[in-house]
Protein backbone atom coordinates (compact mmCIF):
# COMPACT_ATOMS: atom_id res chain seq x y z
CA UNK A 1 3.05 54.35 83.88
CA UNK A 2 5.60 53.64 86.12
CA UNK A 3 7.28 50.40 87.43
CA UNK A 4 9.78 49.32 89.66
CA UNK A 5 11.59 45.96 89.10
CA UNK A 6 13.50 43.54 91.28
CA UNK A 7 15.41 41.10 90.16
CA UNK A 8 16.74 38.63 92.85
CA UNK A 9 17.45 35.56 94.95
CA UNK A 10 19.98 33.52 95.93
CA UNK A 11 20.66 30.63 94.07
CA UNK A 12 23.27 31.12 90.56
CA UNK A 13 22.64 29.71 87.38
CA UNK A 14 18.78 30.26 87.20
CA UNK A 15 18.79 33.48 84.93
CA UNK A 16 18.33 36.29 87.30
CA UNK A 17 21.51 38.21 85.09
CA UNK A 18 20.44 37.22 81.60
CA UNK A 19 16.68 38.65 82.99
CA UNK A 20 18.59 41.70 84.08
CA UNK A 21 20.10 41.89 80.79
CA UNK A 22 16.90 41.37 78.49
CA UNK A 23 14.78 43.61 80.30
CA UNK A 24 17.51 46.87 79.99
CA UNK A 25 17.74 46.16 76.45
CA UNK A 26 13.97 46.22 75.98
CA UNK A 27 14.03 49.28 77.32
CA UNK A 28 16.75 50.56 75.64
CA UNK A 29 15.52 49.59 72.22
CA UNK A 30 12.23 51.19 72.71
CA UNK A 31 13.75 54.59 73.60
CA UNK A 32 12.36 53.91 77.64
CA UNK A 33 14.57 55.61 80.34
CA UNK A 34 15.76 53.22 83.12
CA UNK A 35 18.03 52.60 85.42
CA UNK A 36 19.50 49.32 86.72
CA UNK A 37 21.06 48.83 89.96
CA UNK A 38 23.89 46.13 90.20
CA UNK A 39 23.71 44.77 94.34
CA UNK A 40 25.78 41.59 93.35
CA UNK A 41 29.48 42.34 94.42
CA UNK A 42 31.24 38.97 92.86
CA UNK A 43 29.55 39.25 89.09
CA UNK A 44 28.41 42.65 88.55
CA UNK A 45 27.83 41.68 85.27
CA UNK A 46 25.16 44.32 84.69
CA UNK A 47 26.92 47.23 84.92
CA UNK A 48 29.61 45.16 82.90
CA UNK A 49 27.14 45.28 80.20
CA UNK A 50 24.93 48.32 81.00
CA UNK A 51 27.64 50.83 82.63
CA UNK A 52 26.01 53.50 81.02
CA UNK A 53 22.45 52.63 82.62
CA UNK A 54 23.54 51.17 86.13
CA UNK A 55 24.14 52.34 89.61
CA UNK A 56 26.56 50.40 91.43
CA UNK A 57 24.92 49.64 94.84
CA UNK A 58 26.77 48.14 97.98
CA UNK A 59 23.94 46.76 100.67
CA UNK A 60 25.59 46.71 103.46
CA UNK A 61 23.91 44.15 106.54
């Protein structure tokens, strides 16, 4: 089955990276294909970590 994700808000320090993180490696380790999209332009730690699994994404208001 299918899912779609979102990890968000706006407030720093409350995990949403490390979340990011975890969850791609879960996925990862159990052989699940994914892909992560990094929307924060100041800490795109994500595709940092992931480059392989990410999509750079500018949202644009």
């Amino acid at each position: 089955m299918a899912s779609l994700n979102f990890i968000g808000g706006e407030k720093g320090g409350v995990g949403k990276s490390v979340l990011s993180r975890l969850l791609a490696q879960y996925f990862i380790d159990r052989g699940r294909p994914f892909t992560g999209f990094d929307t924060d332009r100041s800490h795109t730690s994500f595709t940092r970590f992931y480059a392989d699994y990410a999509s750079p994404v500018i949202v644009d208001r």
